[in-house]
PDB file of N, CA and C in Angstrom:
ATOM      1  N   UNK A   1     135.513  65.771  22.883  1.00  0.00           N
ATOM      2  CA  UNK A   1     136.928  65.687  23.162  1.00  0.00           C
ATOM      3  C   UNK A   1     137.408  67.071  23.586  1.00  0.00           C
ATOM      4  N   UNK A   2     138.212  67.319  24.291  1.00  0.00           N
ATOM      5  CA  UNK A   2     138.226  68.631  25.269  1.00  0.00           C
ATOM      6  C   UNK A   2     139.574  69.120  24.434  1.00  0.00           C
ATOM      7  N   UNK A   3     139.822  70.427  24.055  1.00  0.00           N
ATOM      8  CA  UNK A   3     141.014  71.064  23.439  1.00  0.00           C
ATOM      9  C   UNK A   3     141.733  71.601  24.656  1.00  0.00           C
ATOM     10  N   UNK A   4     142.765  72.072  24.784  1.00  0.00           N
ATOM     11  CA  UNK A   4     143.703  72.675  25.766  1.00  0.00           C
ATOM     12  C   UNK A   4     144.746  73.156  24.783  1.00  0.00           C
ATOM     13  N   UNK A   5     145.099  74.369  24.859  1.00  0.00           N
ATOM     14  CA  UNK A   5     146.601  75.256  24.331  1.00  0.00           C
ATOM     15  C   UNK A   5     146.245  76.567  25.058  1.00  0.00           C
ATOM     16  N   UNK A   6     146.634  76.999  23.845  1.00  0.00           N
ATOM     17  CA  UNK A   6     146.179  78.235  24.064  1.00  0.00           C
ATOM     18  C   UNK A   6     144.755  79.057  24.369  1.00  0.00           C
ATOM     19  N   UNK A   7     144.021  78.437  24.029  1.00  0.00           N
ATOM     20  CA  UNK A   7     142.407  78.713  24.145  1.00  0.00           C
ATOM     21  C   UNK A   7     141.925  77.650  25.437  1.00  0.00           C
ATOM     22  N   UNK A   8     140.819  78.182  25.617  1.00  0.00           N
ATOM     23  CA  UNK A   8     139.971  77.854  26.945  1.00  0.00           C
ATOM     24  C   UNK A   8     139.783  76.358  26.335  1.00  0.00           C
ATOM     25  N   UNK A   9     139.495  75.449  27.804  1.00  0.00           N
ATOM     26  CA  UNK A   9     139.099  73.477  27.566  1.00  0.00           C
ATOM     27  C   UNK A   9     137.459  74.301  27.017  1.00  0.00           C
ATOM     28  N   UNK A  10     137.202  73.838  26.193  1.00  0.00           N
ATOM     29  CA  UNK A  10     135.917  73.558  25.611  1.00  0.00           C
ATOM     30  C   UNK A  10     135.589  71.848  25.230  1.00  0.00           C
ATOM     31  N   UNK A  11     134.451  72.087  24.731  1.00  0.00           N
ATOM     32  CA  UNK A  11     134.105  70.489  23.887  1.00  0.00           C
ATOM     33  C   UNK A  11     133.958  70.664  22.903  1.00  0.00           C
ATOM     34  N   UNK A  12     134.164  69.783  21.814  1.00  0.00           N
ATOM     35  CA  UNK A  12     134.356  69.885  20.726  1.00  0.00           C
ATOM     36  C   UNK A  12     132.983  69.427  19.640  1.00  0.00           C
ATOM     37  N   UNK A  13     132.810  69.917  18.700  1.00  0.00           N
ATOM     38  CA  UNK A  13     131.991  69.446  18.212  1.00  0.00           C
ATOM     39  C   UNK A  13     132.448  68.690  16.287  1.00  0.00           C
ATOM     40  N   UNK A  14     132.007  67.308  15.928  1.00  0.00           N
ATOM     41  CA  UNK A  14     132.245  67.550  14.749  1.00  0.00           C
ATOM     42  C   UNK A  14     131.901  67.729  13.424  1.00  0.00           C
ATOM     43  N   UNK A  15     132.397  68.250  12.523  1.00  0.00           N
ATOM     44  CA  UNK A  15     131.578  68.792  11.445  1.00  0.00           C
ATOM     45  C   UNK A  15     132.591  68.797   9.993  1.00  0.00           C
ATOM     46  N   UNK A  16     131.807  68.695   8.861  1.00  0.00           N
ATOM     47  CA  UNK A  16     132.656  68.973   7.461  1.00  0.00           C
ATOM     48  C   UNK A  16     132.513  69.999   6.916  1.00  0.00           C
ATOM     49  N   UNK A  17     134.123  70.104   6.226  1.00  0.00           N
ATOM     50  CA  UNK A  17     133.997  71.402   5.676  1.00  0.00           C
ATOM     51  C   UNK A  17     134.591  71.372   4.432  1.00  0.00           C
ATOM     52  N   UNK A  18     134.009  71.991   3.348  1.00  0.00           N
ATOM     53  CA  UNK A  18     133.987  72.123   1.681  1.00  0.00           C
ATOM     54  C   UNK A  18     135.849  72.871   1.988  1.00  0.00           C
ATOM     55  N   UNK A  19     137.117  72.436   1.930  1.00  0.00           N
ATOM     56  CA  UNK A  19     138.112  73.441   1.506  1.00  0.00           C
ATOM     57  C   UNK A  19     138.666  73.353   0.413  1.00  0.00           C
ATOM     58  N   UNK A  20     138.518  74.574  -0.239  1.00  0.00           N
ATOM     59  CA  UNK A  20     139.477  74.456  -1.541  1.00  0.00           C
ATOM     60  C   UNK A  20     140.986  73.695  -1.887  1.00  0.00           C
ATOM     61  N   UNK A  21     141.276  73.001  -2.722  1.00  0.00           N
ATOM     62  CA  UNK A  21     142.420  71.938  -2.592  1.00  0.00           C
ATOM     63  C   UNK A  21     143.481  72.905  -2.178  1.00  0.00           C
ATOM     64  N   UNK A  22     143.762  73.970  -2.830  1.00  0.00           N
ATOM     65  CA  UNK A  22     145.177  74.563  -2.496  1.00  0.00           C
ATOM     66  C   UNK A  22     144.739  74.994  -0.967  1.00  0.00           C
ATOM     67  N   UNK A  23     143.951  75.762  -0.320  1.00  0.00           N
ATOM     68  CA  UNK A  23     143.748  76.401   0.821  1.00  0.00           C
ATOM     69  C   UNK A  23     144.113  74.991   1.323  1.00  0.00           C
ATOM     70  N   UNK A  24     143.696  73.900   1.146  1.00  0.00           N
ATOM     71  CA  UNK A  24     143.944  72.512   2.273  1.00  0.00           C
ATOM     72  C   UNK A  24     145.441  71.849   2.188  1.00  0.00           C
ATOM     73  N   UNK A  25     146.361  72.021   0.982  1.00  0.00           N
ATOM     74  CA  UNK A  25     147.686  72.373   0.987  1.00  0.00           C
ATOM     75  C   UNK A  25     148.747  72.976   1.639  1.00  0.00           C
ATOM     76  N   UNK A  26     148.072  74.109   1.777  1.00  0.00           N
ATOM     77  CA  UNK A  26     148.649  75.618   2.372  1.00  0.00           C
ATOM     78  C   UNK A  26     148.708  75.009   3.637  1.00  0.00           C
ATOM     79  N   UNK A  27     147.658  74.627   4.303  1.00  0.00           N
ATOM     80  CA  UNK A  27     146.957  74.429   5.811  1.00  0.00           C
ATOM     81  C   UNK A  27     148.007  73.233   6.135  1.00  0.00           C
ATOM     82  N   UNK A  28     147.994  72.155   5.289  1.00  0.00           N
ATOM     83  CA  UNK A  28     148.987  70.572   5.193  1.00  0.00           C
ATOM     84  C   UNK A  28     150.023  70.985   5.699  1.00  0.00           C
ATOM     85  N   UNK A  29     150.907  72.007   4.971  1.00  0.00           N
ATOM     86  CA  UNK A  29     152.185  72.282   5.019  1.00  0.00           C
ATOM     87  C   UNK A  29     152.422  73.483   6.134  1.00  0.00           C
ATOM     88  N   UNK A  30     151.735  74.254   6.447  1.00  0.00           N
ATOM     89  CA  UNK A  30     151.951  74.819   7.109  1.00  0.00           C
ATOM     90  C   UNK A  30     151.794  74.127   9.272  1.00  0.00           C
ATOM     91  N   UNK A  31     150.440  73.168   8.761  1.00  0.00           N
ATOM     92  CA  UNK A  31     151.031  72.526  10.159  1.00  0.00           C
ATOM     93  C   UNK A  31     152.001  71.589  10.205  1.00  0.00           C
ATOM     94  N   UNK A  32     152.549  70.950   9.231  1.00  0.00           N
ATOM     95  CA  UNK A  32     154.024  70.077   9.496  1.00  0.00           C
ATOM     96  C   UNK A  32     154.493  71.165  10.029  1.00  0.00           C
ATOM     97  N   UNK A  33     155.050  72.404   9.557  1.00  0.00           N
ATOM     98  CA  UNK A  33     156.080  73.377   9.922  1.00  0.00           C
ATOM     99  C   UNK A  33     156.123  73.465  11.343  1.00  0.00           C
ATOM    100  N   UNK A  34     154.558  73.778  11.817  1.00  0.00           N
ATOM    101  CA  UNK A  34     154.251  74.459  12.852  1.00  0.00           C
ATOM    102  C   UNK A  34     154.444  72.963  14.148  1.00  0.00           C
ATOM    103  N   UNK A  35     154.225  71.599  13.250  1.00  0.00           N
ATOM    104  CA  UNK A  35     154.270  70.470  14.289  1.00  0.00           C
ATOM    105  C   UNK A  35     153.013  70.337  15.167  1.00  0.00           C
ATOM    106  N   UNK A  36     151.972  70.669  14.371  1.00  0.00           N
ATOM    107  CA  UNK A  36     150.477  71.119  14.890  1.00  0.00           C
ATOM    108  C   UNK A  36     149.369  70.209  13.730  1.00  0.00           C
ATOM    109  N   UNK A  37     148.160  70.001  14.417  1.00  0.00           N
ATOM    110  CA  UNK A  37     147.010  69.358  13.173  1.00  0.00           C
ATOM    111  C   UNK A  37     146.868  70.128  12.749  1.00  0.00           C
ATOM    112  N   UNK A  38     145.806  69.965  11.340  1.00  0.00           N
ATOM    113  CA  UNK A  38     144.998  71.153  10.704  1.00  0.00           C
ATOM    114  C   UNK A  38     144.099  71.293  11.982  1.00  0.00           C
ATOM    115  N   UNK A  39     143.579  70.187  12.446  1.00  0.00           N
ATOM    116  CA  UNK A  39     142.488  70.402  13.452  1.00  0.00           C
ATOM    117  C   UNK A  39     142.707  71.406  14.048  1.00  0.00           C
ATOM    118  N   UNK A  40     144.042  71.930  14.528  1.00  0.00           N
ATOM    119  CA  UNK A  40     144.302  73.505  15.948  1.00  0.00           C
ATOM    120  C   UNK A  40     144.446  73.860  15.027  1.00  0.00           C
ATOM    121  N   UNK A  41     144.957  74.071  13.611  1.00  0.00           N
ATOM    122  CA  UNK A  41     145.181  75.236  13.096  1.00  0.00           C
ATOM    123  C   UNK A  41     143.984  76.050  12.623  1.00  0.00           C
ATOM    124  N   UNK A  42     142.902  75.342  12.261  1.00  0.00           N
ATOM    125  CA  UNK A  42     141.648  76.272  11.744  1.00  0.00           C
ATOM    126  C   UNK A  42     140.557  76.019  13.144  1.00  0.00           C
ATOM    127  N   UNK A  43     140.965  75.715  14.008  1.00  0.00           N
ATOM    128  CA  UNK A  43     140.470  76.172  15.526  1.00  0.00           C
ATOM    129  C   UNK A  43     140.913  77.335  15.730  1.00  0.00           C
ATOM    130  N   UNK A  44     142.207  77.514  15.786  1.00  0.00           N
ATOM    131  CA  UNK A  44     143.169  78.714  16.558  1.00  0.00           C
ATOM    132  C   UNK A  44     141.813  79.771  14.951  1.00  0.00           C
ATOM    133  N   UNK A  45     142.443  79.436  14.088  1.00  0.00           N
ATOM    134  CA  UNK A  45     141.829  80.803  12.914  1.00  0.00           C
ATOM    135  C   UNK A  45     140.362  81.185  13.025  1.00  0.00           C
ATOM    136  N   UNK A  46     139.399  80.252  13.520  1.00  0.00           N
ATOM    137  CA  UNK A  46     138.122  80.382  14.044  1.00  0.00           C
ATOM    138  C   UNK A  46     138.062  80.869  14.885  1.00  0.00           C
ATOM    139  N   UNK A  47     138.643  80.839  15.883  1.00  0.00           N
ATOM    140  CA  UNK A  47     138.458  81.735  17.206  1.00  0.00           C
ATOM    141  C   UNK A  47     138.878  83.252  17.308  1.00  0.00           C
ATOM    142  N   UNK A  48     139.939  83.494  16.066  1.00  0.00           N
ATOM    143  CA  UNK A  48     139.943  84.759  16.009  1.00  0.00           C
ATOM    144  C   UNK A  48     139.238  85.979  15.042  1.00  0.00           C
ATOM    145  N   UNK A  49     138.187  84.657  14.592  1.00  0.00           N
ATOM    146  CA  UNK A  49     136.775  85.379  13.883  1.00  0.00           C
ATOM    147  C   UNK A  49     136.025  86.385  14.534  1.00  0.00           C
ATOM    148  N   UNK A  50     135.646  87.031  14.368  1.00  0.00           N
ATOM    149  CA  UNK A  50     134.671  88.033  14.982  1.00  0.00           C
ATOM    150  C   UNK A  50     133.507  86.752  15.493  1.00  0.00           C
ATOM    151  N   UNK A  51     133.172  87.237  16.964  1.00  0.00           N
ATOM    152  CA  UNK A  51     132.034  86.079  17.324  1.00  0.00           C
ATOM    153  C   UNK A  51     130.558  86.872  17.448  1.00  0.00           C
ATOM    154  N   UNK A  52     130.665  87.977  16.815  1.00  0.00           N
ATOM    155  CA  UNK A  52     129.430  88.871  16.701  1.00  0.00           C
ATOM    156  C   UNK A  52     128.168  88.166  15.614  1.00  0.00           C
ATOM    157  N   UNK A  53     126.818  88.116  15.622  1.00  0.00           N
ATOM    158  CA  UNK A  53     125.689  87.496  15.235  1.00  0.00           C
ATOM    159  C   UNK A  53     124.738  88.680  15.125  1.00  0.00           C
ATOM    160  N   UNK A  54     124.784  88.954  13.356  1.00  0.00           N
ATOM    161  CA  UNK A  54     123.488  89.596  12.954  1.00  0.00           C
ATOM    162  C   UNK A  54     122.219  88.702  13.335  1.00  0.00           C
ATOM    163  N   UNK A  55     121.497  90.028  13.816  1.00  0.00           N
ATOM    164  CA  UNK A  55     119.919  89.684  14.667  1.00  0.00           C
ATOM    165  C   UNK A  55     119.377  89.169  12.910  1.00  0.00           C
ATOM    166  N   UNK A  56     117.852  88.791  13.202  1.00  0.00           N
ATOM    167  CA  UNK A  56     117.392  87.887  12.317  1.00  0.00           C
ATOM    168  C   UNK A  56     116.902  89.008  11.616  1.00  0.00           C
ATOM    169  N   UNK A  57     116.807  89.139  10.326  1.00  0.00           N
ATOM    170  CA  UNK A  57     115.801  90.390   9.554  1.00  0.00           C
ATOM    171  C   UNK A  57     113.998  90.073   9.360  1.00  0.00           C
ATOM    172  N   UNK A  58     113.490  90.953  10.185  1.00  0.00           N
ATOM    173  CA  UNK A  58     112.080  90.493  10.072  1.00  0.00           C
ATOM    174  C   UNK A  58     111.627  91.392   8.864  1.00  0.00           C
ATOM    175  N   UNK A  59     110.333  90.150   8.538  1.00  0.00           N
ATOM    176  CA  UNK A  59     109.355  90.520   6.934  1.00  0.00           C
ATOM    177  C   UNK A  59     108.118  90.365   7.321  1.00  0.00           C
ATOM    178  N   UNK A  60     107.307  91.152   6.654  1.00  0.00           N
ATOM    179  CA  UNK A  60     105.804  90.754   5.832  1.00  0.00           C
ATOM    180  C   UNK A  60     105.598  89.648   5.980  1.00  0.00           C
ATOM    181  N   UNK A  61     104.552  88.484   6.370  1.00  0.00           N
ATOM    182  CA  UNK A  61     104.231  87.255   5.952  1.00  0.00           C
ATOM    183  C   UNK A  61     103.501  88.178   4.427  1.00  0.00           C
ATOM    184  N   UNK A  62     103.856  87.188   3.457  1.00  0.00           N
ATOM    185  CA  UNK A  62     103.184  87.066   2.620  1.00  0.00           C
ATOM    186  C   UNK A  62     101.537  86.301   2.078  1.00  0.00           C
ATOM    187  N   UNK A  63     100.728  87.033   1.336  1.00  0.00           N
ATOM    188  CA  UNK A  63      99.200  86.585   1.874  1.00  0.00           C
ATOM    189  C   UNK A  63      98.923  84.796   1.887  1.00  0.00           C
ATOM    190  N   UNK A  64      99.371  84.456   1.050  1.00  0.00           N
ATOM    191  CA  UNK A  64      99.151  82.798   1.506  1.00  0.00           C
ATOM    192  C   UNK A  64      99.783  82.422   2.602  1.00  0.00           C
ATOM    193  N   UNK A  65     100.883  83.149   3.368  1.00  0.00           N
ATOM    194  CA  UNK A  65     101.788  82.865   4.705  1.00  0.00           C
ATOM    195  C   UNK A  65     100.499  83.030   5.737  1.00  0.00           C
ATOM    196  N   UNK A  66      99.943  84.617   5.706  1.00  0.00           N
ATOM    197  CA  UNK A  66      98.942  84.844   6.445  1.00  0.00           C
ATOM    198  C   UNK A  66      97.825  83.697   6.449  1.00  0.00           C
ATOM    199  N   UNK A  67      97.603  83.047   5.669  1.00  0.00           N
ATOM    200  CA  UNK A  67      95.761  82.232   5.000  1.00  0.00           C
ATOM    201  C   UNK A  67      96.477  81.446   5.901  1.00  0.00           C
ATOM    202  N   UNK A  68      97.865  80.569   5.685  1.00  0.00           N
ATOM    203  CA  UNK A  68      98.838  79.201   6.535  1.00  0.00           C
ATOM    204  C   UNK A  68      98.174  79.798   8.200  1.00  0.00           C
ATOM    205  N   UNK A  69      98.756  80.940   8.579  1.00  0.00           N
ATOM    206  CA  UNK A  69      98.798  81.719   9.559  1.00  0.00           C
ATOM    207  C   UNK A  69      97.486  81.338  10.533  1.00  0.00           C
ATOM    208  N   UNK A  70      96.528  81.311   9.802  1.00  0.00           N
ATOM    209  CA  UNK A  70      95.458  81.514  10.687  1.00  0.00           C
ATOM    210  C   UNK A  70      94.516  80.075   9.995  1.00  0.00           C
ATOM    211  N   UNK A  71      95.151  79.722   9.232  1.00  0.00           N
ATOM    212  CA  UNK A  71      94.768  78.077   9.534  1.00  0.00           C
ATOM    213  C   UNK A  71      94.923  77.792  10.365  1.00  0.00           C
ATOM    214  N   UNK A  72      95.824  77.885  10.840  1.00  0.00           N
ATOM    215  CA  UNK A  72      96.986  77.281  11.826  1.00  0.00           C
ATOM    216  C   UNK A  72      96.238  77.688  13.880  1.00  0.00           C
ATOM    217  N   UNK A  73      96.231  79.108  13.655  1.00  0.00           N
ATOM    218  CA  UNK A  73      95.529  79.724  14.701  1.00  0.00           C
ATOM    219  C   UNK A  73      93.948  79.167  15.005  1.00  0.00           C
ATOM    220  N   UNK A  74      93.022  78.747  14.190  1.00  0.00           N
ATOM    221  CA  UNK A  74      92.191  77.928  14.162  1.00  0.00           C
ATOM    222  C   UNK A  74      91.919  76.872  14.777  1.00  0.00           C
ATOM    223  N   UNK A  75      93.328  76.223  13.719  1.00  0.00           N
ATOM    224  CA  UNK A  75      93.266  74.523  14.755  1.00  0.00           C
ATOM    225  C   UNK A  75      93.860  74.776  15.982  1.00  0.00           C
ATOM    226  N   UNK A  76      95.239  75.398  16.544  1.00  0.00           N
ATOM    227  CA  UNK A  76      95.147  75.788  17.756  1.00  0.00           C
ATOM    228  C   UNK A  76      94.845  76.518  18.688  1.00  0.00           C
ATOM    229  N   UNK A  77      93.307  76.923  18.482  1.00  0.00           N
ATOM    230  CA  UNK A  77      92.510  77.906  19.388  1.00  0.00           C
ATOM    231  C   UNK A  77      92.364  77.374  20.665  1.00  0.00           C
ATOM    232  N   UNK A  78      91.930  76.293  20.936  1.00  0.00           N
ATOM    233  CA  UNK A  78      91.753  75.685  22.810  1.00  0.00           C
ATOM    234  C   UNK A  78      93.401  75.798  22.983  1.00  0.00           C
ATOM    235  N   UNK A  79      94.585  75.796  22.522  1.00  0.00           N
ATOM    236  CA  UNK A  79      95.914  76.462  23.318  1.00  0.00           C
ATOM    237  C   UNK A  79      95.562  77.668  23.915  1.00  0.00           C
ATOM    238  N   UNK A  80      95.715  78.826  22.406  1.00  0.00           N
ATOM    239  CA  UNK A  80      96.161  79.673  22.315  1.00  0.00           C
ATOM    240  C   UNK A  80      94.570  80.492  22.972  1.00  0.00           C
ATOM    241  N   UNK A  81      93.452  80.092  23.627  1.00  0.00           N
ATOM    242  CA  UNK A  81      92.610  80.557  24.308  1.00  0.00           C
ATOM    243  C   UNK A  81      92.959  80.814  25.160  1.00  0.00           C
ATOM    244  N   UNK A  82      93.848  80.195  26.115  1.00  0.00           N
ATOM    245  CA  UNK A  82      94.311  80.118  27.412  1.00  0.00           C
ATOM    246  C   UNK A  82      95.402  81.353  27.603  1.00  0.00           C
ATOM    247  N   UNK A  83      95.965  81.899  26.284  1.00  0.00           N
ATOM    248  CA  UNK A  83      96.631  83.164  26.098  1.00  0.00           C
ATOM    249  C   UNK A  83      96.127  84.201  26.199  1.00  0.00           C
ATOM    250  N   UNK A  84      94.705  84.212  26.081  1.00  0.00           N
ATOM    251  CA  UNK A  84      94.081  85.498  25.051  1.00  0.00           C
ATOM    252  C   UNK A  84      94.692  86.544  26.272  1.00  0.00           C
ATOM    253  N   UNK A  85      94.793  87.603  26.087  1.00  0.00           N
ATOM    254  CA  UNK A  85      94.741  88.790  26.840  1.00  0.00           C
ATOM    255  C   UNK A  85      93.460  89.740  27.460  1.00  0.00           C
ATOM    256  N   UNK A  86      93.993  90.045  28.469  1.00  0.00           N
ATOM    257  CA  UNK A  86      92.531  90.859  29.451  1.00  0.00           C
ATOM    258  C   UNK A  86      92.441  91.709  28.153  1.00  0.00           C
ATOM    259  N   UNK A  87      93.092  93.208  27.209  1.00  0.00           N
ATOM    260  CA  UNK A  87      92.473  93.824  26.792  1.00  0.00           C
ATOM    261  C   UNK A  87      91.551  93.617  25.305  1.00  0.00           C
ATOM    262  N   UNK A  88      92.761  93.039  24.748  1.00  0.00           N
ATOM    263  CA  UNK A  88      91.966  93.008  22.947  1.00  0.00           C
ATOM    264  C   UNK A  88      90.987  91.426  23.009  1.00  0.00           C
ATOM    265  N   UNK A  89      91.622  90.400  24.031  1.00  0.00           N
ATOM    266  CA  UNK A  89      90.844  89.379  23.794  1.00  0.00           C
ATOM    267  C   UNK A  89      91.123  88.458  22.829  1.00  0.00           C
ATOM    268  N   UNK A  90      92.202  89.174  22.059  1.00  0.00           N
ATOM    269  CA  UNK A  90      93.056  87.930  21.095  1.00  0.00           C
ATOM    270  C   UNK A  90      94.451  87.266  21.886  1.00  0.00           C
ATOM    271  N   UNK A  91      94.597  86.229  21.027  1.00  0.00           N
ATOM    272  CA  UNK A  91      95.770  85.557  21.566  1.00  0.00           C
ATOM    273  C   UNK A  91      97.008  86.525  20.891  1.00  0.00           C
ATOM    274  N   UNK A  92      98.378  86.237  21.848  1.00  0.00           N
ATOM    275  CA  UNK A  92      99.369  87.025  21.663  1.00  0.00           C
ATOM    276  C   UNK A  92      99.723  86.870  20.337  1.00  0.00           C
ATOM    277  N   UNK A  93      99.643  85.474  19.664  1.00  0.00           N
ATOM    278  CA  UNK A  93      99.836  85.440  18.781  1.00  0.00           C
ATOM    279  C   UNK A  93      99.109  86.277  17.287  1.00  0.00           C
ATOM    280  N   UNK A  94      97.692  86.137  17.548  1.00  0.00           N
ATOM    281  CA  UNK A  94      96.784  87.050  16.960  1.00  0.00           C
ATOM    282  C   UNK A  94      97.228  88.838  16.943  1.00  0.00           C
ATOM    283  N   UNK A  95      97.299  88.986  18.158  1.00  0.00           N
ATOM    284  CA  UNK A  95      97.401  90.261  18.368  1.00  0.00           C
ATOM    285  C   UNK A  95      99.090  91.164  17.616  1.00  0.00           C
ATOM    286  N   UNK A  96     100.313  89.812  17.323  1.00  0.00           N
ATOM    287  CA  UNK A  96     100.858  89.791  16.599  1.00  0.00           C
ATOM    288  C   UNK A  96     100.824  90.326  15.047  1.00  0.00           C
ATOM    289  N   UNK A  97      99.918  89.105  14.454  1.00  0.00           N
ATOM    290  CA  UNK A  97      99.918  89.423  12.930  1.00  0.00           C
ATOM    291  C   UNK A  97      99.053  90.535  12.881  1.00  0.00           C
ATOM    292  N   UNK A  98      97.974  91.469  13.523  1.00  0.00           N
ATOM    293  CA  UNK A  98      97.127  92.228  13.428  1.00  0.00           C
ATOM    294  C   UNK A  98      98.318  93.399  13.472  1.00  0.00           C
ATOM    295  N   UNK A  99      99.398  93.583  14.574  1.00  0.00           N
ATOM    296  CA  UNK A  99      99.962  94.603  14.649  1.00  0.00           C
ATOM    297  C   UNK A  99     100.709  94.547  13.096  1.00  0.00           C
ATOM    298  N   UNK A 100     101.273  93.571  12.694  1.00  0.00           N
ATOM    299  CA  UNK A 100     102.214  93.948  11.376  1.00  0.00           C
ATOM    300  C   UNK A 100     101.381  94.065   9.979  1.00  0.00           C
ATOM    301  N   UNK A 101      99.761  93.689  10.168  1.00  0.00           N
ATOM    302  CA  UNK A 101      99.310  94.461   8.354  1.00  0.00           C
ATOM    303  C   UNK A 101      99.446  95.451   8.429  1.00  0.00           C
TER     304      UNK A 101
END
């Protein structure tokens, strides 16, 4: 369903959300006032969220992650053959977990 006001036509997507009873009060009464849904009102307040996205934090596989790891590399060796690289001769993926022990 396409929004139009103040913000750009987008599409909408839908979803639930846990709100505390009074915060969903507050929100009630404040769009009668405004003559608006809650729906634009915590649209309009979402959009003036910061739209910035912490990168992912990389880890260690841990040693049974690694044992999973190269189970795994095993059964898909005729793929990941077709990867290997001209120098080391491992697959990218290989040449991966070797760089992070």
């Amino acid at each position: 369903m396409p929004f139009s006001g103040n913000l750009e036509i987008w599409e909408s997507m839908k979803t639930t959300l846990e709100v505390p009873d009074e915060v969903y009060r507050n929100l009630k009464v404040r769009a009668a006032r405004e003559g608006v849904t809650i729906t634009k009102l915590v649209v309009a307040a979402l959009s003036q969220a910061p739209q910035t996205v912490d990168p992912p934090v990389s880890r260690r596989l841990k040693p049974s992650e690694e044992k999973k790891m190269a189970a795994w590399l095993k059964k898909e060796s005729p793929f990941l053959d077709s990867m290997r690289g001209p120098v080391s001769g491992q697959s990218a993926v290989e040449d991966l977990i070797q760089r992070r022990r």
